[in-house]
N, C-alpha and C. Protein backbone atom coordinates (compact mmCIF):
# COMPACT_ATOMS: atom_id res chain seq x y z
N UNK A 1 25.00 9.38 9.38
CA UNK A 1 24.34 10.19 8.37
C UNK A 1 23.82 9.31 7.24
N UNK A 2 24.50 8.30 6.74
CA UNK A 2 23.99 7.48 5.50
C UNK A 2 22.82 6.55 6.14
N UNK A 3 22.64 6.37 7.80
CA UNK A 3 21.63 5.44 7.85
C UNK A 3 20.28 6.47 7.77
N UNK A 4 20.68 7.43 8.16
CA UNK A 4 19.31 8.74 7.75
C UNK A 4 18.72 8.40 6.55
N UNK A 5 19.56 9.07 5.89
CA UNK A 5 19.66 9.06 4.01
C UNK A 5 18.87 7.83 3.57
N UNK A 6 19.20 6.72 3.79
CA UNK A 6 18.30 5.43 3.60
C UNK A 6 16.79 5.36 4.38
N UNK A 7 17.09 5.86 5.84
CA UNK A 7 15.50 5.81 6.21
C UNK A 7 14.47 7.19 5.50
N UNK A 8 15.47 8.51 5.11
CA UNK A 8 14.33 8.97 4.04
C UNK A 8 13.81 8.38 2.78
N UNK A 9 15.51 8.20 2.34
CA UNK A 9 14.82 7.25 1.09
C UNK A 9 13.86 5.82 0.92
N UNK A 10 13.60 5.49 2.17
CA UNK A 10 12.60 4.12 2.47
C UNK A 10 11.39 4.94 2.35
N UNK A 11 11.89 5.90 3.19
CA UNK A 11 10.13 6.69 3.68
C UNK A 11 9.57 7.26 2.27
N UNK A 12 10.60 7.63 1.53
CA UNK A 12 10.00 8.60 0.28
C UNK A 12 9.25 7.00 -0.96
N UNK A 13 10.25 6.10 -0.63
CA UNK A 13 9.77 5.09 -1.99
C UNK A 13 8.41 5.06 -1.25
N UNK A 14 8.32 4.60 0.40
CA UNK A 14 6.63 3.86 0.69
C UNK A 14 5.95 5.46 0.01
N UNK A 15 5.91 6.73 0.33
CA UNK A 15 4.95 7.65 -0.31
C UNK A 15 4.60 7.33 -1.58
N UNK A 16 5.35 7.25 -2.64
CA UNK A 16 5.37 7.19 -3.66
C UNK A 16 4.60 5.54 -4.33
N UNK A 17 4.59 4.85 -3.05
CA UNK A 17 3.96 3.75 -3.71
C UNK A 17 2.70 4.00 -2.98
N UNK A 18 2.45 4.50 -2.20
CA UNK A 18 0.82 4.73 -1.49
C UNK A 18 0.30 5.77 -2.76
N UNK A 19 1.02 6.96 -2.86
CA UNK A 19 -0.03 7.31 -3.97
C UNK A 19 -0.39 6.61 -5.11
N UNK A 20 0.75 6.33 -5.97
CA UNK A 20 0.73 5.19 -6.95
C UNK A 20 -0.82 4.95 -6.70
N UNK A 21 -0.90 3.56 -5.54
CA UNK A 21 -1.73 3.19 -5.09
C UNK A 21 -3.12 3.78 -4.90
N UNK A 22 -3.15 4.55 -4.18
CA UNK A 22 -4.57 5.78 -4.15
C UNK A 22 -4.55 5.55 -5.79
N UNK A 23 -3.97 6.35 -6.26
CA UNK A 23 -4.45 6.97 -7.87
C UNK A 23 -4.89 5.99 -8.45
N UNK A 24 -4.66 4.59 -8.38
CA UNK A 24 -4.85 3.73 -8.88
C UNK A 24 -6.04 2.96 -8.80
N UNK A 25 -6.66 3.44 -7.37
CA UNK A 25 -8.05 2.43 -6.88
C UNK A 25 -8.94 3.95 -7.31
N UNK A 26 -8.25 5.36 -7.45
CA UNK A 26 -9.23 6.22 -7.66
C UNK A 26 -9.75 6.26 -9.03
N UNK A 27 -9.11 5.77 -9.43
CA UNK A 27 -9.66 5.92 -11.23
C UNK A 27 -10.17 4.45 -11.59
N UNK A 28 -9.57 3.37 -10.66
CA UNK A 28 -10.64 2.27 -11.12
C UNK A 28 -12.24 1.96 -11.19
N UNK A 29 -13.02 2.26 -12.06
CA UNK A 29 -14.45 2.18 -12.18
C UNK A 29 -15.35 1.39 -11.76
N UNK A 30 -15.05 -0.05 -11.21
CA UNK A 30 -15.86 -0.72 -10.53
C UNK A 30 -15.51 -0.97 -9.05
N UNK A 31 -16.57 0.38 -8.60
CA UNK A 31 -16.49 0.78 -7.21
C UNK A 31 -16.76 -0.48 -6.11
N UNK A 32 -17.62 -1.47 -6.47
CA UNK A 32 -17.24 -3.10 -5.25
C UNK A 32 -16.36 -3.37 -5.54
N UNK A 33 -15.26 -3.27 -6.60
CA UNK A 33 -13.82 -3.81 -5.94
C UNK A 33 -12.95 -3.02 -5.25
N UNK A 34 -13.51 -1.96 -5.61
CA UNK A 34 -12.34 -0.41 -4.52
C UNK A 34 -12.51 -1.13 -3.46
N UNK A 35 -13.88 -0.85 -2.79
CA UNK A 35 -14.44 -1.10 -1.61
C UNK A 35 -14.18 -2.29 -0.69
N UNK A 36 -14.32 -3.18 -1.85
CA UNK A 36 -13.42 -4.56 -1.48
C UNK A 36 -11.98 -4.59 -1.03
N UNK A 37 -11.21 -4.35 -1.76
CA UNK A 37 -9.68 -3.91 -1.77
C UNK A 37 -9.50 -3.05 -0.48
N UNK A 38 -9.81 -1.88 -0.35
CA UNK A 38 -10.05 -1.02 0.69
C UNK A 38 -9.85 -1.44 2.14
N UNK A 39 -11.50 -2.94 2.09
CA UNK A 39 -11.89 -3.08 3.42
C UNK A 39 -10.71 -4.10 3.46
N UNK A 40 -10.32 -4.99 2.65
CA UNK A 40 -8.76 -5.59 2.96
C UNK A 40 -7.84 -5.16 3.82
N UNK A 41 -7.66 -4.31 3.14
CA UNK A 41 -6.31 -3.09 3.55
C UNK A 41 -6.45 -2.50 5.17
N UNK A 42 -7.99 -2.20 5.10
CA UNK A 42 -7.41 -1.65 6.44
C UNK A 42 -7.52 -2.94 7.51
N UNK A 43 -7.91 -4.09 7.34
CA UNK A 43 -7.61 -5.31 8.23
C UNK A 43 -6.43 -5.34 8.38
N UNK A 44 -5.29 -5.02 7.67
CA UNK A 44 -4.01 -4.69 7.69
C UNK A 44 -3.65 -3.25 9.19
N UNK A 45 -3.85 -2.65 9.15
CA UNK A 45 -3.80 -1.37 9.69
C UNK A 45 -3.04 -1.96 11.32
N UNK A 46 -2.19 -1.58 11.93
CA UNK A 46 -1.71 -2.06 13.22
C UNK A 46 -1.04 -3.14 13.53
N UNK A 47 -1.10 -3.88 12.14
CA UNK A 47 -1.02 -5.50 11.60
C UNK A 47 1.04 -4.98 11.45
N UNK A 48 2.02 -6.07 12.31
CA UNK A 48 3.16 -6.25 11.51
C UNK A 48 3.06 -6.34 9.72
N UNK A 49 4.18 -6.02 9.16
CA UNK A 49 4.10 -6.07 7.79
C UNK A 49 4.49 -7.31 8.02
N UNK A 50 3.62 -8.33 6.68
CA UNK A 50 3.44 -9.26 6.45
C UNK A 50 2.94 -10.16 7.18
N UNK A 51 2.53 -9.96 8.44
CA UNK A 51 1.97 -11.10 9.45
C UNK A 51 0.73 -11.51 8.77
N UNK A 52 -0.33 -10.61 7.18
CA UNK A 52 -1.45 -10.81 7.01
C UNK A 52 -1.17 -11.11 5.27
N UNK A 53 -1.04 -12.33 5.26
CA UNK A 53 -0.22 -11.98 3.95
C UNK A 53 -1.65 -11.52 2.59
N UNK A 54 -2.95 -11.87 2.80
CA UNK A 54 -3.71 -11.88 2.53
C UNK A 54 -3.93 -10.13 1.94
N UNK A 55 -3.62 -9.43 3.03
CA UNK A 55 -3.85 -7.56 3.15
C UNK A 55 -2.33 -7.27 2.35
N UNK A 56 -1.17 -7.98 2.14
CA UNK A 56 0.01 -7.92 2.26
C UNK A 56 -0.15 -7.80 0.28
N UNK A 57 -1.23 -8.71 -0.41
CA UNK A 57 -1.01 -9.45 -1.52
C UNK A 57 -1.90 -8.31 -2.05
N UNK A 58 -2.63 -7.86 -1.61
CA UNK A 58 -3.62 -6.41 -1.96
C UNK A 58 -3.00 -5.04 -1.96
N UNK A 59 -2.61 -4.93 -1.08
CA UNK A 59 -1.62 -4.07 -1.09
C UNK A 59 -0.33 -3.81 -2.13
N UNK A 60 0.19 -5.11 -2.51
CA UNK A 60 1.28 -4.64 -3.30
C UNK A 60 1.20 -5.57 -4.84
N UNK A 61 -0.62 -5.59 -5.19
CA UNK A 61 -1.34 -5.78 -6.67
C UNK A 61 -0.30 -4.67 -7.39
N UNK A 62 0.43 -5.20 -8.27
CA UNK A 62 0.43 -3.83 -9.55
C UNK A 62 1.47 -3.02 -8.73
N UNK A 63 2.37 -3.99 -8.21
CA UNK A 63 3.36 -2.65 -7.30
C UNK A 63 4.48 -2.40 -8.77
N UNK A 64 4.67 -1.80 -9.05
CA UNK A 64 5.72 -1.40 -10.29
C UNK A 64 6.14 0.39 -10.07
């Protein structure tokens, strides 16, 4: 039961840092770096975590 409890609570922190995230590229105003950032990210997509450290370092800009 406590290894549950930890894999929700993993699952709930990553939500909470993806929106973070969204909200964060949505209100940023200079739309070539969204776009930029963006097309990063999804080079990531299917990618082990961290095998791209490049998508890895974009991804977790401003993680707080």
């Amino acid at each position: 039961m406590e290894e549950r409890s930890k894999t929700e609570s993993r699952q709930s922190d990553i939500a909470k840092f993806v929106k973070r995230k969204l909200m964060s590229l949505q209100s940023n105003p200079n739309e070539a770096a969204v776009r930029a950032i963006l097309a990063k990210m999804r080079r990531g997509v299917g990618e082990q975590p961290g095998c791209n450290t490049g998508t890895l370092g974009h991804a977790l800009y401003r993680f707080a």
